[in-house]
N, C-alpha and C. Protein backbone atom coordinates (compact mmCIF):
# COMPACT_ATOMS: atom_id res chain seq x y z
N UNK A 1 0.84 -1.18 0.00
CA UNK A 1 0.00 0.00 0.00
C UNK A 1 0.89 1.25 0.00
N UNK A 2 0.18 2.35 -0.93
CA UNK A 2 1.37 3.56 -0.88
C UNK A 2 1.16 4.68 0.13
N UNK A 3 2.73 4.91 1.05
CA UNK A 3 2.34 6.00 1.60
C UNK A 3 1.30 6.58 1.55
N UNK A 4 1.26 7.56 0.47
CA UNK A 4 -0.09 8.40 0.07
C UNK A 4 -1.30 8.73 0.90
N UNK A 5 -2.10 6.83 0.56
CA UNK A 5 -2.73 6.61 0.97
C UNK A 5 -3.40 6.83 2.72
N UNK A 6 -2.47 6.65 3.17
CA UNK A 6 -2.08 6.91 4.85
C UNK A 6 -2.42 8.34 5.05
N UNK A 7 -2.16 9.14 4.00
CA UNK A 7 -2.43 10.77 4.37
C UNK A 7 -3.86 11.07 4.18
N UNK A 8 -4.49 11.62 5.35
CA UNK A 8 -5.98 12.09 4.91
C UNK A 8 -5.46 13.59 3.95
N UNK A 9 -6.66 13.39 3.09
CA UNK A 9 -6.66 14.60 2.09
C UNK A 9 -7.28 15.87 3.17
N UNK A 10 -6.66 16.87 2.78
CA UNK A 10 -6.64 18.16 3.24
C UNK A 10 -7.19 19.33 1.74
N UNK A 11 -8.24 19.53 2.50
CA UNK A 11 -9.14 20.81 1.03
C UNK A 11 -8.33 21.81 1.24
N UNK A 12 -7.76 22.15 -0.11
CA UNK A 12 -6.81 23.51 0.13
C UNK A 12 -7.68 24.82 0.57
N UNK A 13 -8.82 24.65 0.89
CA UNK A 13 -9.65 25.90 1.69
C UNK A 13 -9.35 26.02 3.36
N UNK A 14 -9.23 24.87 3.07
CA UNK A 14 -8.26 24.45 4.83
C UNK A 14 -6.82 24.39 5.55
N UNK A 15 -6.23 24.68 3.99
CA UNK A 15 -4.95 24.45 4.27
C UNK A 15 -4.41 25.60 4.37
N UNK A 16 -3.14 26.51 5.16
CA UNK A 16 -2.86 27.55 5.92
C UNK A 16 -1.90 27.58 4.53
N UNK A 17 -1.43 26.50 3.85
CA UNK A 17 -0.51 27.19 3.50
C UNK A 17 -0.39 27.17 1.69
N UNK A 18 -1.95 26.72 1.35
CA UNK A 18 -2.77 26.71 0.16
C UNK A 18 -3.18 28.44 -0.14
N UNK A 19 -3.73 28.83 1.19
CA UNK A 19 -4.25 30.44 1.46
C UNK A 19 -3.36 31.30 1.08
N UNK A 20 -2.39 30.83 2.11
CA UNK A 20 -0.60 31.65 2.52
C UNK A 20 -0.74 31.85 1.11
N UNK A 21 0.01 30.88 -0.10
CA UNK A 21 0.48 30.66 -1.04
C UNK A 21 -0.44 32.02 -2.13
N UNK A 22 -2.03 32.07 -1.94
CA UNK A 22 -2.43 32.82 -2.76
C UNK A 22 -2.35 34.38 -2.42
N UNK A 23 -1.81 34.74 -1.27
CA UNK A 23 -1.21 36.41 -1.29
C UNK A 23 1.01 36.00 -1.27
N UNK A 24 1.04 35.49 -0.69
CA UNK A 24 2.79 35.51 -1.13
C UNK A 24 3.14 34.86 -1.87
N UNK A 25 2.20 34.27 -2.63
CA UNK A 25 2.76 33.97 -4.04
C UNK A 25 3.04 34.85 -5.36
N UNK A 26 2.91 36.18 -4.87
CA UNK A 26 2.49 36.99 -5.57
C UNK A 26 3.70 37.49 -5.47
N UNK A 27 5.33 37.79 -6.25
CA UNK A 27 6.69 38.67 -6.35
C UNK A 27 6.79 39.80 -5.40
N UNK A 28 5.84 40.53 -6.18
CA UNK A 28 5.79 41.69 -5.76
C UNK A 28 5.42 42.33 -4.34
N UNK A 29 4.62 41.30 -3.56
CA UNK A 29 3.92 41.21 -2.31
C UNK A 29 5.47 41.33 -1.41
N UNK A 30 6.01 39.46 -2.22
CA UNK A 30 7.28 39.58 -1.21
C UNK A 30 8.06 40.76 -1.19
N UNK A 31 8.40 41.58 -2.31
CA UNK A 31 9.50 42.54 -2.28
C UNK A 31 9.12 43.60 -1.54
N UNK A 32 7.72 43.94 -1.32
CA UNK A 32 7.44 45.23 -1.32
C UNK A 32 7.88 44.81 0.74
N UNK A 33 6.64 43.31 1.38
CA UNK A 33 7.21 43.04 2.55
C UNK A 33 8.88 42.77 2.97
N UNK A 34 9.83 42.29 1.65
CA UNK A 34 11.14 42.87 2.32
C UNK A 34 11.16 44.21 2.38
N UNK A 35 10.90 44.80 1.62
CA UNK A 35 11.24 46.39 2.07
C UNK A 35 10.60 47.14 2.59
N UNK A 36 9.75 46.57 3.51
CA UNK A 36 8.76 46.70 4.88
C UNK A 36 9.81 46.52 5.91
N UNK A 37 10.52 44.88 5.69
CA UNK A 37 11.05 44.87 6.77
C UNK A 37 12.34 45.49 7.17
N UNK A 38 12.80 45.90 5.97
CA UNK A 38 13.96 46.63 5.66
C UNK A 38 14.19 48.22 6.71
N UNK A 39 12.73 48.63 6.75
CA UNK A 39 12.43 49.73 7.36
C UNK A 39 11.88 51.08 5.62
N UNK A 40 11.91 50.48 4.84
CA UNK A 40 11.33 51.83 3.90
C UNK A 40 9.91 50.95 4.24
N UNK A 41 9.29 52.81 3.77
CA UNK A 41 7.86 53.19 4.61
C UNK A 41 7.17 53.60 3.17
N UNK A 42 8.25 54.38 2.49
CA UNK A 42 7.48 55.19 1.78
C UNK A 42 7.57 54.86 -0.16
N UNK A 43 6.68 55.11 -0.76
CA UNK A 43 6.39 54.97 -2.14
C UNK A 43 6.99 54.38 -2.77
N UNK A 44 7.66 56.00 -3.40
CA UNK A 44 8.90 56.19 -4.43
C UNK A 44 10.48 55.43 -4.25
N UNK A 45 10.44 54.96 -2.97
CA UNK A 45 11.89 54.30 -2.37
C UNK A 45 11.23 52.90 -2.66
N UNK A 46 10.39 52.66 -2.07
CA UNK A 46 9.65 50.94 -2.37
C UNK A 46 10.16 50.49 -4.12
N UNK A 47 9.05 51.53 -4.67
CA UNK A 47 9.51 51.62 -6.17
C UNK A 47 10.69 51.50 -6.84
N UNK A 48 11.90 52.36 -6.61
CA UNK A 48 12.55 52.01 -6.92
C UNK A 48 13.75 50.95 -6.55
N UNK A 49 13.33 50.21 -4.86
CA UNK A 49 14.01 49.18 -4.73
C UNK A 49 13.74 48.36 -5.44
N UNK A 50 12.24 48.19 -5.50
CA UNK A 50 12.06 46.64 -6.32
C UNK A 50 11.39 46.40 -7.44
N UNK A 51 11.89 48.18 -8.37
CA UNK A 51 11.48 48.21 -10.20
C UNK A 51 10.49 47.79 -10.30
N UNK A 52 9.50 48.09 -9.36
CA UNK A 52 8.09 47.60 -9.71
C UNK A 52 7.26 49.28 -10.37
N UNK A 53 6.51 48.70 -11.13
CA UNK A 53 5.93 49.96 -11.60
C UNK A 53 4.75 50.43 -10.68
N UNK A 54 4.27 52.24 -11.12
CA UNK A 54 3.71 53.09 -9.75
C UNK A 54 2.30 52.26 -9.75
N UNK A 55 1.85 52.04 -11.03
CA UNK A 55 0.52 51.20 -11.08
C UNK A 55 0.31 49.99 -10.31
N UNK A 56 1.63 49.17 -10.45
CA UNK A 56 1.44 47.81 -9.61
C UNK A 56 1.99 47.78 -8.10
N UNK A 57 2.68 49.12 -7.88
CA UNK A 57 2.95 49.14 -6.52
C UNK A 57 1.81 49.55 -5.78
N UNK A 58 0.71 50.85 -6.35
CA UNK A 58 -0.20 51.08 -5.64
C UNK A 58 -1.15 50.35 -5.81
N UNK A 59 -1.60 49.38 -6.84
CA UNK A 59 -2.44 48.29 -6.82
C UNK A 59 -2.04 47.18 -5.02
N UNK A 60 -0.88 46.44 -5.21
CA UNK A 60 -0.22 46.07 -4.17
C UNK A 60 -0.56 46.21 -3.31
N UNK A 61 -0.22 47.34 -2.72
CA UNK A 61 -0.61 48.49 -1.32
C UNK A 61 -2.02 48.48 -0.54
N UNK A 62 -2.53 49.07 -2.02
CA UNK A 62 -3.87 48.81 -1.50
C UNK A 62 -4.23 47.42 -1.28
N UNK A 63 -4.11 46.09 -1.54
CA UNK A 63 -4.26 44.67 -1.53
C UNK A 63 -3.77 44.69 -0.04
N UNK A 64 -2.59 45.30 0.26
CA UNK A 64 -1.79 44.79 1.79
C UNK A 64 -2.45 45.35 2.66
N UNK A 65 -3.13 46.30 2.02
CA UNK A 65 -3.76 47.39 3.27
C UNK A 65 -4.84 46.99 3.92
N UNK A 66 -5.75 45.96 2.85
CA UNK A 66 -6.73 45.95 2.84
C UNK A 66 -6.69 44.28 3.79
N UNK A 67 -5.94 43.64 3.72
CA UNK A 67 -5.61 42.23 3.88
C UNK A 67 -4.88 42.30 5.68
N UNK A 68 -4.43 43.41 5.83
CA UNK A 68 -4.11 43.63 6.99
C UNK A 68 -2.32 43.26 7.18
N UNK A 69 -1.78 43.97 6.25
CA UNK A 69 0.01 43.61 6.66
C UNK A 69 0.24 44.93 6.23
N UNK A 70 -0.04 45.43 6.10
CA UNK A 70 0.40 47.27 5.88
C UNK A 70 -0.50 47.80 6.62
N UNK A 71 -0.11 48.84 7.43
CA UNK A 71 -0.78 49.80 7.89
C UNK A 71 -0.19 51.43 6.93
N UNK A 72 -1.42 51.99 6.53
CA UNK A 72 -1.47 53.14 6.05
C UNK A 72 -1.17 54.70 7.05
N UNK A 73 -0.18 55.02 6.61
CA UNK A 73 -0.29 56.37 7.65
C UNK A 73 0.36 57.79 6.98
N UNK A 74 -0.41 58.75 7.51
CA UNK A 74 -0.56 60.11 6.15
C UNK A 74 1.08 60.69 6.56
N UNK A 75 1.15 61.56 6.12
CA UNK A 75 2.42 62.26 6.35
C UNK A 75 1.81 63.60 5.57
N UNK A 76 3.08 64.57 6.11
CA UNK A 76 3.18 65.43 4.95
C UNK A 76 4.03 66.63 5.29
N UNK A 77 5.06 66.62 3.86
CA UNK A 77 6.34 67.18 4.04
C UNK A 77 6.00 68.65 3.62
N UNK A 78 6.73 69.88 4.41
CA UNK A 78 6.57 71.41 4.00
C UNK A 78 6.16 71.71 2.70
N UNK A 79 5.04 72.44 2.37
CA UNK A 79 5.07 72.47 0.71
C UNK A 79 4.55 71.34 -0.14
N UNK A 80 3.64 70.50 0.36
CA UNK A 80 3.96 69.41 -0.50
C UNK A 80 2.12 68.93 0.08
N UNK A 81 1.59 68.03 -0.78
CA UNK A 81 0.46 67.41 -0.59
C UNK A 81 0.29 66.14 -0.02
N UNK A 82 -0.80 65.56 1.05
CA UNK A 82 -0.55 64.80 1.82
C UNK A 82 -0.11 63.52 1.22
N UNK A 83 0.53 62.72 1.80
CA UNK A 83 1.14 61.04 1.19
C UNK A 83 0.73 60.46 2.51
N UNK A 84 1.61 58.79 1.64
CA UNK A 84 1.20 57.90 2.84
C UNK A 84 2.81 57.13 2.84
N UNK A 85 2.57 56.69 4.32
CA UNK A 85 4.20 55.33 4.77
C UNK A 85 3.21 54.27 5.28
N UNK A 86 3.74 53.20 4.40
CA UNK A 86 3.30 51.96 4.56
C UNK A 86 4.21 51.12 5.75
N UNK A 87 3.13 51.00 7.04
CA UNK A 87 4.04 50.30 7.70
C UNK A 87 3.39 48.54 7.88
N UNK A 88 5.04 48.57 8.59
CA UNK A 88 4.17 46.67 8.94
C UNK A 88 3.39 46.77 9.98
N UNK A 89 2.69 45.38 10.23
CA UNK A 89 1.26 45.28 11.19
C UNK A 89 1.95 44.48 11.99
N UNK A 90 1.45 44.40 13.35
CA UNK A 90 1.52 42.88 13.61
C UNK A 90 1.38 41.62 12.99
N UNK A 91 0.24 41.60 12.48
CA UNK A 91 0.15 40.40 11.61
C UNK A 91 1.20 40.14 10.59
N UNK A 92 1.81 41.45 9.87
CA UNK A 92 2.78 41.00 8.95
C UNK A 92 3.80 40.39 9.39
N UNK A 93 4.25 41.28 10.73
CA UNK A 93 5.54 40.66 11.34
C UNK A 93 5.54 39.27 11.68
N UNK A 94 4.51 38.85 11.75
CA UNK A 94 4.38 37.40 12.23
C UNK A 94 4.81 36.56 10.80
N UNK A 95 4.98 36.88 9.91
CA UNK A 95 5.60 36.56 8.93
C UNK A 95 7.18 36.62 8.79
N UNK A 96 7.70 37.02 9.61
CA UNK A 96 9.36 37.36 9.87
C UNK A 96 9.76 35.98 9.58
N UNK A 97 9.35 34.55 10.48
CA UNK A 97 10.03 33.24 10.26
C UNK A 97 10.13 32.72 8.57
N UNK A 98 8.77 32.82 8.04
CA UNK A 98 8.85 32.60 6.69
C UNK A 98 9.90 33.32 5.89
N UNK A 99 9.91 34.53 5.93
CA UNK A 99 10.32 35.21 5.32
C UNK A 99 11.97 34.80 4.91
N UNK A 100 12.32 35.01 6.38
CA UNK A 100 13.87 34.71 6.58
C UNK A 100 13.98 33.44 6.27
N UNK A 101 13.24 32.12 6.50
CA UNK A 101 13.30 30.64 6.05
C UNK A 101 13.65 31.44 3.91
N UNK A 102 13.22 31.77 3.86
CA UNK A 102 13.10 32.11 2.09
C UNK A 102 14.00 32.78 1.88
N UNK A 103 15.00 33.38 2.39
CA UNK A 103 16.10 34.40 2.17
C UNK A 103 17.39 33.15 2.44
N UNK A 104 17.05 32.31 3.62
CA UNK A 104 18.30 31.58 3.67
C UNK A 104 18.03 30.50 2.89
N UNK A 105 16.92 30.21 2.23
CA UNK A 105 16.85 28.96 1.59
C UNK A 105 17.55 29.86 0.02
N UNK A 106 17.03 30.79 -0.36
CA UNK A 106 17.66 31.46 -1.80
C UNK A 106 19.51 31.77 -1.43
N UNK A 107 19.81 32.04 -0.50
CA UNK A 107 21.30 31.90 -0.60
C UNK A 107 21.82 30.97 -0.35
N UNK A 108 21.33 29.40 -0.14
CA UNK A 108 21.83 28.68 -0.29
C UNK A 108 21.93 27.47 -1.38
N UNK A 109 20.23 27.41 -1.68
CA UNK A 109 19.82 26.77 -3.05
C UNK A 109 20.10 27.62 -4.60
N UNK A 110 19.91 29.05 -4.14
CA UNK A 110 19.73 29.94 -5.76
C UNK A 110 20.61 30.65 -5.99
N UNK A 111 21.17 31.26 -4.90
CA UNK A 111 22.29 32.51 -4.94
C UNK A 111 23.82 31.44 -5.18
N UNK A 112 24.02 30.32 -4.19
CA UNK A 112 24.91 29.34 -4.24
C UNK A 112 26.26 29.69 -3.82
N UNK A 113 25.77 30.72 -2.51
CA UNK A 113 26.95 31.80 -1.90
C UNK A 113 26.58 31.83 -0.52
N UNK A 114 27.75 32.65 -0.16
CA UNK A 114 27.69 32.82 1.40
C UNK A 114 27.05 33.85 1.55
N UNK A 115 25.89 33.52 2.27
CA UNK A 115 24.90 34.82 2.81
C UNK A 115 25.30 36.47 2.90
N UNK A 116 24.28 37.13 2.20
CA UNK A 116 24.85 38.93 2.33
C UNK A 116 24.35 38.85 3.45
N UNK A 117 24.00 38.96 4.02
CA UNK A 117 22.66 39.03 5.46
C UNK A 117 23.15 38.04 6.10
N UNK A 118 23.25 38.52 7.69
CA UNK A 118 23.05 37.31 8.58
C UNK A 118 22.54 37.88 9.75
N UNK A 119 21.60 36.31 10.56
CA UNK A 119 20.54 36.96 11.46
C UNK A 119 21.49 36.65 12.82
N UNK A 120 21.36 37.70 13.67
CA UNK A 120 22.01 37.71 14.85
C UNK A 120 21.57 37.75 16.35
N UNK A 121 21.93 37.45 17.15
CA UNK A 121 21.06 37.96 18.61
C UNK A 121 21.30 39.41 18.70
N UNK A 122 20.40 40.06 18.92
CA UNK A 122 21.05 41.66 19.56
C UNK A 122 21.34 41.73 20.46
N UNK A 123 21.58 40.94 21.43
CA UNK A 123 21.98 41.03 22.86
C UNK A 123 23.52 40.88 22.70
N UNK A 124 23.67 39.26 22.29
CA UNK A 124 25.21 38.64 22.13
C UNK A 124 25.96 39.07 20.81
N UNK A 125 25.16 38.93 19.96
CA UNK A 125 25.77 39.09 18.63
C UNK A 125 25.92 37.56 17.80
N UNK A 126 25.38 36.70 18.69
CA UNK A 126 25.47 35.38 18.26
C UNK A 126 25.08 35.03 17.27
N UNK A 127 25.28 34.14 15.54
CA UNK A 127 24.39 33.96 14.91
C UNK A 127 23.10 33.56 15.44
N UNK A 128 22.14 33.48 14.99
CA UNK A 128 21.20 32.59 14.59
C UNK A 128 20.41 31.99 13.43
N UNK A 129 19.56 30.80 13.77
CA UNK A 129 19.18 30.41 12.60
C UNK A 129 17.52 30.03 12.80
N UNK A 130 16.50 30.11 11.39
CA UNK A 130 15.15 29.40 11.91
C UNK A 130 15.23 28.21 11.66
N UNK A 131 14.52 27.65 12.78
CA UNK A 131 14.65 25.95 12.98
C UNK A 131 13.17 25.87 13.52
N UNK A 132 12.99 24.32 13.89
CA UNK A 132 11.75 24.20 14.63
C UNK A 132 12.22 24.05 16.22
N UNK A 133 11.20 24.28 17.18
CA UNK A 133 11.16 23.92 18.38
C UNK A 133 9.86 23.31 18.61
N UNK A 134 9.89 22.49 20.04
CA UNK A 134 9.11 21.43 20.07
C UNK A 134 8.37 22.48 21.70
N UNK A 135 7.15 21.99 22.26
CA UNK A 135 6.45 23.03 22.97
C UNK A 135 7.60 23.03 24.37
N UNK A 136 8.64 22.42 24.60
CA UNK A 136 9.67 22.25 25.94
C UNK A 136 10.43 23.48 25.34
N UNK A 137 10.60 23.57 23.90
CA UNK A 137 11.83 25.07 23.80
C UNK A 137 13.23 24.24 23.12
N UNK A 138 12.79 22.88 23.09
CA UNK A 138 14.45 22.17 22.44
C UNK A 138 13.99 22.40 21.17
N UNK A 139 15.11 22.03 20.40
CA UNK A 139 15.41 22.45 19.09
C UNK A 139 15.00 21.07 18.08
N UNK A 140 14.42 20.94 17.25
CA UNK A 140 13.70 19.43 16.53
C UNK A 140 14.50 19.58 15.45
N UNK A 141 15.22 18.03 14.97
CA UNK A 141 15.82 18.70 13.67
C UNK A 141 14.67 18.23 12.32
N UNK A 142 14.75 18.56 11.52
CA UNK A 142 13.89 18.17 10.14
C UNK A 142 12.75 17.35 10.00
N UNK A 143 14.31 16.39 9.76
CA UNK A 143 13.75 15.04 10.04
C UNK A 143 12.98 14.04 10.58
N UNK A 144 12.61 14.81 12.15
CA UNK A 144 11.61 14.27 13.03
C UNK A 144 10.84 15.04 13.30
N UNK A 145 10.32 15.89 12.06
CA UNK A 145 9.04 17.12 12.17
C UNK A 145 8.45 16.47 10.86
N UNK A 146 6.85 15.86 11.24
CA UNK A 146 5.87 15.54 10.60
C UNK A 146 5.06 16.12 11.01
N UNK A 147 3.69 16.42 9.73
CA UNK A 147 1.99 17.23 9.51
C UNK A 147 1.32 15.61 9.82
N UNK A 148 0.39 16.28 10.79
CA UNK A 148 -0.40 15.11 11.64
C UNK A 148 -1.87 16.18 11.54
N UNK A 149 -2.99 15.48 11.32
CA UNK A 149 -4.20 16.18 11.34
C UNK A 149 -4.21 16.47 12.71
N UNK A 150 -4.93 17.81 13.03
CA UNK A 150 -5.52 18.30 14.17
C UNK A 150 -6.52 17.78 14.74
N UNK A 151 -6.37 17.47 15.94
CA UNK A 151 -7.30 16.54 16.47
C UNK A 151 -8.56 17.20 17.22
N UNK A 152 -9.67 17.32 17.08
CA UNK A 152 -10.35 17.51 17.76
C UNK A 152 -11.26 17.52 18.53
N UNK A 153 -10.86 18.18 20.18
CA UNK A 153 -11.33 17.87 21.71
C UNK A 153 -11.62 18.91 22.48
């Protein structure tokens, strides 16, 4: 009998990461949230980090705004008509593990180099890395992390 079989089917309406997949599957989503996390706030800097055009950046925006990972907030410089800085939400930040899982997986699978970026403690200065932990706080390696249906009680 094949593996397979053993797996109950999961409706991708259910699946977290069927959903996930249909807003960060989207390029432009990711670039615009690296340069969220980067700390740019505003437009024209978004734009020209990640050569996206003004049409599809403010299309974007409004999508993040609306979805809840950007927060909208006015500004406005001497002389000049009101704008907006796109910041992160809570909810976006909760996206930090993915994110960085996808930055170290591209410098090691795509880039095929030693990391520009590396994540550190701010306290020690220690590297770090994302891994799994198990609910005690130890560290699980890969290999003994399996998707088990949710049981419910």
């Amino acid at each position: 009998m094949s593996k397979d079989k053993l797996l109950p089917y999961i409706s991708p309406e259910l699946c977290g990461l069927a959903e996930g997949a249909k807003i960060l599957g989207d390029q432009w989503i990711l670039l615009i949230l690296r340069e969220a996390f980067y700390g740019v706030t505003r437009f024209e800097t978004m734009r020209i980090h990640t050569g996206i055009t003004k049409q599809t950046l403010a299309t974007r925006l409004k999508l993040m705004t609306e979805l809840g990972l950007l927060s909208r907030i006015p500004y406005r410089e001497e002389g000049a008509r009101e704008r907006y800085e796109y910041q992160l939400t809570d909810k976006s930040r909760t996206l930090a593990p993915v994110l960085l899982s996808l930055m170290e997986w591209g410098h090691k699978h795509v880039l095929h180099t030693a990391p520009h970026l590396t994540l550190v403690d701010k306290e020690s200065g220690d590297p770090v890395h994302i891994g799994y932990v198990n609910a005690q706080g130890h560290e699980v390696k890969q290999n003994h992390v399996q998707i088990v249906p949710t049981t419910k009680g």
